[in-house]
N, C-alpha and C. Protein backbone atom coordinates (compact mmCIF):
# COMPACT_ATOMS: atom_id res chain seq x y z
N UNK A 1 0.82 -1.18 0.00
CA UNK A 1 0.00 0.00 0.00
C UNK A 1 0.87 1.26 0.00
N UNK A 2 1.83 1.26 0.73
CA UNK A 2 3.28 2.47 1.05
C UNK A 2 3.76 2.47 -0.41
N UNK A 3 3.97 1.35 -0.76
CA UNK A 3 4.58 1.42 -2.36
C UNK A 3 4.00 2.05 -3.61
N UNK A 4 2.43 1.97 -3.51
CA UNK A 4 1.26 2.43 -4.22
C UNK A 4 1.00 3.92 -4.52
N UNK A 5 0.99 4.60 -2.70
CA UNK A 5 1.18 5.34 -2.40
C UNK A 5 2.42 6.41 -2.95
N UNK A 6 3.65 5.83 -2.81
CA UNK A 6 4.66 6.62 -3.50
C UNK A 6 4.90 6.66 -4.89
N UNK A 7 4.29 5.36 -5.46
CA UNK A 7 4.57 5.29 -7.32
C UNK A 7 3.29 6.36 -7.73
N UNK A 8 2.71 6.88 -7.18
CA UNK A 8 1.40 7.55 -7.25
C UNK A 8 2.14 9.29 -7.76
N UNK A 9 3.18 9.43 -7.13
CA UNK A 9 3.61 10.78 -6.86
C UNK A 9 4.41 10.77 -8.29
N UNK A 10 3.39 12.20 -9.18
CA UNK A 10 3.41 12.73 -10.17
C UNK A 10 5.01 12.16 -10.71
N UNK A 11 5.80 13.30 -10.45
CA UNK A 11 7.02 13.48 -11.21
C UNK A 11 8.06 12.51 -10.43
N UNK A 12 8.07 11.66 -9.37
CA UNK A 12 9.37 10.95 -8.40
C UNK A 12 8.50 9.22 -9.20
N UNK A 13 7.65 9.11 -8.98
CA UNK A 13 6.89 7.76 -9.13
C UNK A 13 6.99 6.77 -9.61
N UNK A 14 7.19 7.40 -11.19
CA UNK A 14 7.85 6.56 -11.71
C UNK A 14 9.58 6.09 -11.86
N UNK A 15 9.72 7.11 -11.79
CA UNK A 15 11.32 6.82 -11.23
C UNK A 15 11.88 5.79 -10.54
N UNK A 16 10.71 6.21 -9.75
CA UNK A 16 11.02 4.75 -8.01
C UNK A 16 10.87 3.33 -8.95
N UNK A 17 9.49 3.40 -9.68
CA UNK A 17 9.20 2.56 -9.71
C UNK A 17 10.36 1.38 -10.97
N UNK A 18 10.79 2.60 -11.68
CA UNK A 18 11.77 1.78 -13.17
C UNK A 18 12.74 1.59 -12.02
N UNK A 19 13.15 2.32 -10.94
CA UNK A 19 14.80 1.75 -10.37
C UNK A 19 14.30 0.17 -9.44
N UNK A 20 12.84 0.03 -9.15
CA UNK A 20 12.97 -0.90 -8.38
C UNK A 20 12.59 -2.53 -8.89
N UNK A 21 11.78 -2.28 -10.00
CA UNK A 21 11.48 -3.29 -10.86
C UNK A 21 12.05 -2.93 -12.39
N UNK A 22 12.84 -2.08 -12.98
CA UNK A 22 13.57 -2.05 -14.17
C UNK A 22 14.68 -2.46 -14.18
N UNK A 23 15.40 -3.09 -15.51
CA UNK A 23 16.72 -3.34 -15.71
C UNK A 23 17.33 -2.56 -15.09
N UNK A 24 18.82 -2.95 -15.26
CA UNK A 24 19.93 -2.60 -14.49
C UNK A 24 20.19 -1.20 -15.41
N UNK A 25 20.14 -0.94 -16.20
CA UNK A 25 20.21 0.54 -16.36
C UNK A 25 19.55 1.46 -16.11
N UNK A 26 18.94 1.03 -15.52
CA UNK A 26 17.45 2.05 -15.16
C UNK A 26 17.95 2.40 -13.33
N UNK A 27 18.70 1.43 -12.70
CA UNK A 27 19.03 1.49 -11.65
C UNK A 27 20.07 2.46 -11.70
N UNK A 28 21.17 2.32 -12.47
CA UNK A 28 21.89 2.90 -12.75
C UNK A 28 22.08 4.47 -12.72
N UNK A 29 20.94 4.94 -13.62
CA UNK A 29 20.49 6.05 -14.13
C UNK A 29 20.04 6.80 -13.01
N UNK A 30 19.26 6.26 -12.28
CA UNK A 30 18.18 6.88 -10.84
C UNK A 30 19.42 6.89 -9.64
N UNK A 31 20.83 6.36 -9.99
CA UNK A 31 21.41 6.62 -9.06
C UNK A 31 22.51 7.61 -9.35
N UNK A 32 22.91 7.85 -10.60
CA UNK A 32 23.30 8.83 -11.50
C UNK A 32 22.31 9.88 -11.10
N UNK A 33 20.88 9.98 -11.28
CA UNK A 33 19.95 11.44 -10.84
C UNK A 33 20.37 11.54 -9.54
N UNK A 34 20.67 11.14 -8.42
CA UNK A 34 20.40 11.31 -6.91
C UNK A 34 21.75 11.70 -7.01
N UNK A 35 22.84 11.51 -7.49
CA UNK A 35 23.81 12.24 -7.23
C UNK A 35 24.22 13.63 -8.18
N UNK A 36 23.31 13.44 -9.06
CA UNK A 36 23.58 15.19 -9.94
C UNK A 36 22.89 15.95 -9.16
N UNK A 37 21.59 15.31 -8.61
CA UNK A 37 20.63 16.60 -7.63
C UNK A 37 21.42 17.05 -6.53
N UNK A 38 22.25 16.00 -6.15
CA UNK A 38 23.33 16.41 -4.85
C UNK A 38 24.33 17.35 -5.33
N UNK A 39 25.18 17.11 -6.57
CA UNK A 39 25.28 18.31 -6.73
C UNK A 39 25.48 19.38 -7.04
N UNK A 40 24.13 19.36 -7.90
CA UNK A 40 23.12 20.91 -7.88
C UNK A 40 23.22 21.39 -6.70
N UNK A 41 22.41 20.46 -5.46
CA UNK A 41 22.35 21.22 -4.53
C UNK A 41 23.60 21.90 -3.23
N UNK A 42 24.97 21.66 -4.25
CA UNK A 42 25.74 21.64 -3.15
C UNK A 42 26.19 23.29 -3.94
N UNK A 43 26.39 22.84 -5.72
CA UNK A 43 26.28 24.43 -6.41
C UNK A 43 25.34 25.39 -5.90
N UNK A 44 24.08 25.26 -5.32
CA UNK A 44 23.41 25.94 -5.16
C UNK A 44 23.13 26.50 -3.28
N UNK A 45 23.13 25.70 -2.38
CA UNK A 45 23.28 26.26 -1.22
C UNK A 45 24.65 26.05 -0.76
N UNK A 46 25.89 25.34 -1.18
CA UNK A 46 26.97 25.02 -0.39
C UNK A 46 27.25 24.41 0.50
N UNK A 47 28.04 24.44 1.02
CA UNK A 47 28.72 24.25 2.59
C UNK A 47 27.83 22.92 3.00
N UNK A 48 26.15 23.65 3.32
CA UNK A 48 25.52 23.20 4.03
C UNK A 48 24.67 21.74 3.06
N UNK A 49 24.42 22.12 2.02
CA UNK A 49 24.45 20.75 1.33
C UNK A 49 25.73 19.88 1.57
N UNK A 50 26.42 19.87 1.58
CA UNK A 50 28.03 18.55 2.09
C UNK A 50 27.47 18.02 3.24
N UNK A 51 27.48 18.96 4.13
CA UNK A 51 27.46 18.78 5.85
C UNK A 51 26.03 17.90 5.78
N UNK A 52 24.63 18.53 5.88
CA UNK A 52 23.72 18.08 6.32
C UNK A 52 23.66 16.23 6.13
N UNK A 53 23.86 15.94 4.83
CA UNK A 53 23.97 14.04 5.02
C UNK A 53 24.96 13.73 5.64
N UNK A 54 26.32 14.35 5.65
CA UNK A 54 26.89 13.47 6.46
C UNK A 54 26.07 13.28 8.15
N UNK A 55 25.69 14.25 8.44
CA UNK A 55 25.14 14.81 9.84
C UNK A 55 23.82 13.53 10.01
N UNK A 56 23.85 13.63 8.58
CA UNK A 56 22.17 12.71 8.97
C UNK A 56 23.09 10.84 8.73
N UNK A 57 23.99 11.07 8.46
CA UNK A 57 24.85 9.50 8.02
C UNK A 57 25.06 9.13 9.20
N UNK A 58 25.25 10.10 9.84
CA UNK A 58 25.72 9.45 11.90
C UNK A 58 25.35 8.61 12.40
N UNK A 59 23.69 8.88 12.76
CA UNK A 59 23.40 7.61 13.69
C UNK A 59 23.22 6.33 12.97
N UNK A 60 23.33 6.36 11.55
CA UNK A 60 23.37 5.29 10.95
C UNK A 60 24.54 4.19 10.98
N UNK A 61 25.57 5.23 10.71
CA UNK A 61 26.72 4.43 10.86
C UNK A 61 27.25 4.18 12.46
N UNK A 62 26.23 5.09 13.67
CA UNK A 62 26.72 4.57 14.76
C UNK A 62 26.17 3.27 15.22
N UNK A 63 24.48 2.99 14.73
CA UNK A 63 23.90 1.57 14.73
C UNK A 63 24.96 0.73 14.36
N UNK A 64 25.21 1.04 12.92
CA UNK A 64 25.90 -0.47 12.67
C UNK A 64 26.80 -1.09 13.37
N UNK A 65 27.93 0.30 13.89
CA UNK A 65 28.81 -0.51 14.73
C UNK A 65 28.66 -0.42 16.09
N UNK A 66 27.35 -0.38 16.29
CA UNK A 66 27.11 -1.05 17.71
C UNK A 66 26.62 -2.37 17.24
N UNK A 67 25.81 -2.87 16.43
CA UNK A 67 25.35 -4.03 15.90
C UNK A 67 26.74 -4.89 15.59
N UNK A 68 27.60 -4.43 14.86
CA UNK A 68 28.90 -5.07 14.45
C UNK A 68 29.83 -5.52 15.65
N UNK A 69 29.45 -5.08 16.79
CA UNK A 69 30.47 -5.41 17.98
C UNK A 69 29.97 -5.70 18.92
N UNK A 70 28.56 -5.58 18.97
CA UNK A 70 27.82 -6.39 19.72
C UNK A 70 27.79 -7.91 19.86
N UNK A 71 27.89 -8.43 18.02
CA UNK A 71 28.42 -9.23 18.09
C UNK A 71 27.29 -10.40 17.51
């Protein structure tokens, strides 16, 4: 239903939908877009485009290696 929901959305939708059930170039491509929008957006606000994912990469990468040495 979550999936339905997001392939629904006008201009992202289909996108999702060719990277998740399309050939491998289609994966390719949608991961080629996510990094030109990055950056655009780093040409366009700076600094703070770099910083903010890493900032948001944190607790991600602090899970894992609590998971990784937990053991």
């Amino acid at each position: 239903m979550l999936a339905r929901m997001v392939y629904s959305v006008p201009v992202f939708g289909w996108m999702l939908r060719e990277a998740f059930t399309g050939p491998t170039t289609a994966k390719l491509l949608f991961i080629l877009n996510l990094v030109l929008v990055w950056l655009l957006a780093i040409a366009y606000f700076g600094y703070p485009a770099i910083i903010l994912p890493a900032l948001t990469a944190v607790p991600v990468i602090f899970t894992t290696l609590i998971v990784i040495t937990k053991g």
